[in-house]
Protein backbone atom coordinates (compact mmCIF):
# COMPACT_ATOMS: atom_id res chain seq x y z
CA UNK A 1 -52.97 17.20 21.59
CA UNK A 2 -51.68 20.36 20.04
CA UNK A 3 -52.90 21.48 16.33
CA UNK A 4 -50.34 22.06 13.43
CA UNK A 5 -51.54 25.21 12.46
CA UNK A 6 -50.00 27.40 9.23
CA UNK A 7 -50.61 31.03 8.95
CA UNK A 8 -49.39 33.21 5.65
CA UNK A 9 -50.27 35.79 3.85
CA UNK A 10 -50.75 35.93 -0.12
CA UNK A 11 -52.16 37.75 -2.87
CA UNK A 12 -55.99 36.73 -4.62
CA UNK A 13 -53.93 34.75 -7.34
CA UNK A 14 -51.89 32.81 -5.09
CA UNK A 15 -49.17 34.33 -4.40
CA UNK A 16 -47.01 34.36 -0.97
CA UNK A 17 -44.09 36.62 -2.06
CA UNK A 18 -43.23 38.51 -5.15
CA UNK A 19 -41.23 37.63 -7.84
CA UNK A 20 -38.18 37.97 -6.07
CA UNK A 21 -37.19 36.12 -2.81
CA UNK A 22 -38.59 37.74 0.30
CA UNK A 23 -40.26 40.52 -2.08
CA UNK A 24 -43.43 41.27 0.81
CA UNK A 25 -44.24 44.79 0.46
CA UNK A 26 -47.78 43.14 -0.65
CA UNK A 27 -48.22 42.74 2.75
CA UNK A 28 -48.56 46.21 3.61
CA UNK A 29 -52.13 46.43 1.82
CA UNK A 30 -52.79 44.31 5.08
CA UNK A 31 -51.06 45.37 7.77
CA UNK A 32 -53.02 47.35 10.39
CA UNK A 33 -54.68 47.49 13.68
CA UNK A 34 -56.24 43.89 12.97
CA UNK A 35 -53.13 41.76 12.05
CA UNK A 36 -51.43 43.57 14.77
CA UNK A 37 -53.76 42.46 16.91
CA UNK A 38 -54.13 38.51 15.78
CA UNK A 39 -50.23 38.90 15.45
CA UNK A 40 -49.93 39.62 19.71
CA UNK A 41 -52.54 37.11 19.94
CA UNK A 42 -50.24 34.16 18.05
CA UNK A 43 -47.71 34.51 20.95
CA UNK A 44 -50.60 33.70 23.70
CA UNK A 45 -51.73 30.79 21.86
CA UNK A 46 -48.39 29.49 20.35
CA UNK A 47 -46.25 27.08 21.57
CA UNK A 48 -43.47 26.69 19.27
CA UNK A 49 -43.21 28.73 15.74
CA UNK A 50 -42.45 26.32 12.92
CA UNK A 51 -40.23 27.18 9.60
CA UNK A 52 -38.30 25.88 6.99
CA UNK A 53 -34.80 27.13 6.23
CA UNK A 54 -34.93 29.88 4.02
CA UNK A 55 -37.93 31.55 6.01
CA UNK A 56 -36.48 30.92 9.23
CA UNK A 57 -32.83 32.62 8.15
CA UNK A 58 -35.08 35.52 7.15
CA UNK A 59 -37.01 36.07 9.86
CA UNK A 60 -34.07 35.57 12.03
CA UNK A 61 -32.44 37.87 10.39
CA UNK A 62 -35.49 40.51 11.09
CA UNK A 63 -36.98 40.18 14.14
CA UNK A 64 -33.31 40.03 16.12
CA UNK A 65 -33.47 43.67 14.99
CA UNK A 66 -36.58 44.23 15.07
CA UNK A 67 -37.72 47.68 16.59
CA UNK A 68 -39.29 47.09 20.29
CA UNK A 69 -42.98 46.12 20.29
CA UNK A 70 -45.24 42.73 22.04
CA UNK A 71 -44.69 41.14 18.41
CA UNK A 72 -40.98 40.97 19.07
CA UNK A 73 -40.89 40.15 22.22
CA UNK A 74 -42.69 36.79 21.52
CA UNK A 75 -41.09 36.39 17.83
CA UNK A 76 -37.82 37.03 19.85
CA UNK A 77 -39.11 34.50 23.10
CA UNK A 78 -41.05 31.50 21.98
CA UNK A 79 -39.10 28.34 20.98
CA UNK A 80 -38.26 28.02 17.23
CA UNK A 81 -38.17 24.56 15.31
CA UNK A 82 -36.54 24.94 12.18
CA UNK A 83 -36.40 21.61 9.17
CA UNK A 84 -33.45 22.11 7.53
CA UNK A 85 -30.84 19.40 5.88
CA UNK A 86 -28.16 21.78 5.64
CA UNK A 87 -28.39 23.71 8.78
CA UNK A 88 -26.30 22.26 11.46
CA UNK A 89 -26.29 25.54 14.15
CA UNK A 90 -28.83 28.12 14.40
CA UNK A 91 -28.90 31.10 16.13
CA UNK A 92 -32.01 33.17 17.24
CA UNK A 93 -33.02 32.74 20.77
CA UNK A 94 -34.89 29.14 21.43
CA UNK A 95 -33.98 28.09 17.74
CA UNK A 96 -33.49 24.63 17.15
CA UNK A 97 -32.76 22.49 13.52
CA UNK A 98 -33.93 19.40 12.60
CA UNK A 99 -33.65 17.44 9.54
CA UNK A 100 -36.71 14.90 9.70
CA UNK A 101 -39.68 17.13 10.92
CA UNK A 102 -42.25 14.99 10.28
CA UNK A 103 -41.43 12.55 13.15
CA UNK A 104 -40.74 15.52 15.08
CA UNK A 105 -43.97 17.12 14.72
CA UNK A 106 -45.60 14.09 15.63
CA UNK A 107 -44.59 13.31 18.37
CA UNK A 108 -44.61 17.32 19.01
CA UNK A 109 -48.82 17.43 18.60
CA UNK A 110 -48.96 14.12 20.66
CA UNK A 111 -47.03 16.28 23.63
CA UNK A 112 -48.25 19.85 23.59
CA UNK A 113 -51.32 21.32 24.21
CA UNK A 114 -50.72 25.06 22.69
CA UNK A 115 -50.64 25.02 18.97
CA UNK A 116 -47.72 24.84 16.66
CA UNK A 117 -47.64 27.40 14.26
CA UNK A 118 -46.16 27.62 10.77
CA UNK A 119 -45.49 30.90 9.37
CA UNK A 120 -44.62 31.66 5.84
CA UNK A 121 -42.61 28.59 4.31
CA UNK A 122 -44.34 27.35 1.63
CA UNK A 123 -42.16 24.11 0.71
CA UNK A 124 -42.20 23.23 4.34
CA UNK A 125 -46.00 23.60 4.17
CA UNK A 126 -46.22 21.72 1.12
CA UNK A 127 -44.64 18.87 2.75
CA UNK A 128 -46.58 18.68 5.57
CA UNK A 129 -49.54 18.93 3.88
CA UNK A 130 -48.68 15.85 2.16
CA UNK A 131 -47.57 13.95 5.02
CA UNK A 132 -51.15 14.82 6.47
CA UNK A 133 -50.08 16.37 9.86
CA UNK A 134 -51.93 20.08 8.73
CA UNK A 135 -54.61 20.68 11.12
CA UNK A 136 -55.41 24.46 9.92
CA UNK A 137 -54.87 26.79 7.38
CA UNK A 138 -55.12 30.27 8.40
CA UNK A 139 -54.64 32.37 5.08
CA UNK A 140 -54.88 36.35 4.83
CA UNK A 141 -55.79 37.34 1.28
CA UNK A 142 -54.47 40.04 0.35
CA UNK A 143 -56.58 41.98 -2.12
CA UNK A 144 -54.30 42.47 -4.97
CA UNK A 145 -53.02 40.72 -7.94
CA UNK A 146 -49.32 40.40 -7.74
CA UNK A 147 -48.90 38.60 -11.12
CA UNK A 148 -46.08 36.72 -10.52
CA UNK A 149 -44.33 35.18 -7.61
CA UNK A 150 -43.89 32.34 -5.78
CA UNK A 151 -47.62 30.39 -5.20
CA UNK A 152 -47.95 29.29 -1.95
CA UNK A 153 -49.66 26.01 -2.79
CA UNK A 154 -47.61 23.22 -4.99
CA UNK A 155 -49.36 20.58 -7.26
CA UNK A 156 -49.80 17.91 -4.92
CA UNK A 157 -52.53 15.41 -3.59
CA UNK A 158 -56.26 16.41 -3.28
CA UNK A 159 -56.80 17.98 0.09
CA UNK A 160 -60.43 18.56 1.25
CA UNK A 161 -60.64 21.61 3.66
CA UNK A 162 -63.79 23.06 5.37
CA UNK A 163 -64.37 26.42 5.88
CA UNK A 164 -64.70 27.29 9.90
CA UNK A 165 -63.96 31.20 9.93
CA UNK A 166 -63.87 34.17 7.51
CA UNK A 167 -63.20 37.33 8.96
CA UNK A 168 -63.21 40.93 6.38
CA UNK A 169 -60.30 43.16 7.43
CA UNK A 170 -61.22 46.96 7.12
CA UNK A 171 -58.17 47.16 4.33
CA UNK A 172 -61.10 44.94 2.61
CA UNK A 173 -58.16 41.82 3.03
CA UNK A 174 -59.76 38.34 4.06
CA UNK A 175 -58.67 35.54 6.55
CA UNK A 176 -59.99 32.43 5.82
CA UNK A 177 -59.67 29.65 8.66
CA UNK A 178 -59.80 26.36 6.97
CA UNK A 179 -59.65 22.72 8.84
CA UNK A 180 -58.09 20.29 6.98
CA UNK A 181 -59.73 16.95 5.79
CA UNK A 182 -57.44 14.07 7.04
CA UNK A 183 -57.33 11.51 4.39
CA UNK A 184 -58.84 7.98 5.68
């Protein structure tokens, strides 16, 4: 059985992207050696990438141009599942739509043994959270302050998560690995 896993980045007060859409020049403050690192490492242990629209139409968008490097290569290679209601056709390499993910996923963690990765996609996040199929949460804090954004985390149910990993990044930003309670 494969684990649901999400992975994102976002600033001490909560925030995944500025205050405009796709505004992630936070994400610099983290960038190095280390994320390059775990970044090679999600392609090893992924075994499809996860999105909802709007993040998958931008990182389509980017990596299909992406300058050369083992990042791309497996951003560019692994299969794609995108949950999208008014996507029909999609277009980067291994990409495919659907528009009822949670039945999808399901029977997706029931089948694979690598782990299915979210990345970025908060509202897609949000709803899976809620429908209870969230194994992990793998967030990089970013130490800054941004402000104002978009939070990554919506007013929702209560979701108990325990703490399994906390690594310190030598840019001083934190990734916390967090299980997530299943409710009973």
């Amino acid at each position: 059985m494969a684990k649901l896993i999400v992975w994102n980045l976002m600033s001490v007060d909560g925030y995944f992207e500025g205050a405009k859409k796709w505004d992630l020049d936070f994400h610099n403050l983290a960038w190095g050696p280390e994320l390059e690192k775990l970044s090679e490492e999600f392609g090893d242990k992924a075994a499809t990438l996860v999105f909802g629209r709007v993040t998958y139409q931008g990182m389509a968008d980017y990596w299909k141009s992406a300058e050369p490097s083992n990042v791309t290569t497996y951003m560019n290679a692994l299969p794609k599942l995108v949950a999208s209601r008014t996507l029909k056709s999609v277009d980067w390499n291994n990409s495919r739509v659907t528009a009822d993910i949670v039945p999808e996923l399901k029977r997706m963690k029931a089948e694979e043994t690598k782990a299915l990765y979210v990345f970025g996609s908060a509202e897609l996040t949000h709803s899976l959270l809620e429908a209870g199929l969230v194994d992990e949460l793998m967030i990089c804090v970013v130490p800054v302050l941004l402000g104002e954004g978009t939070l990554l985390f919506k007013p929702g149910r209560k979701t108990g998560l325990d703490l399994t990993e906390t690594r310190r990044l030598e840019n001083g930003a934190i990734i916390n690995t967090y299980a997530v309670q299943q409710a009973a």
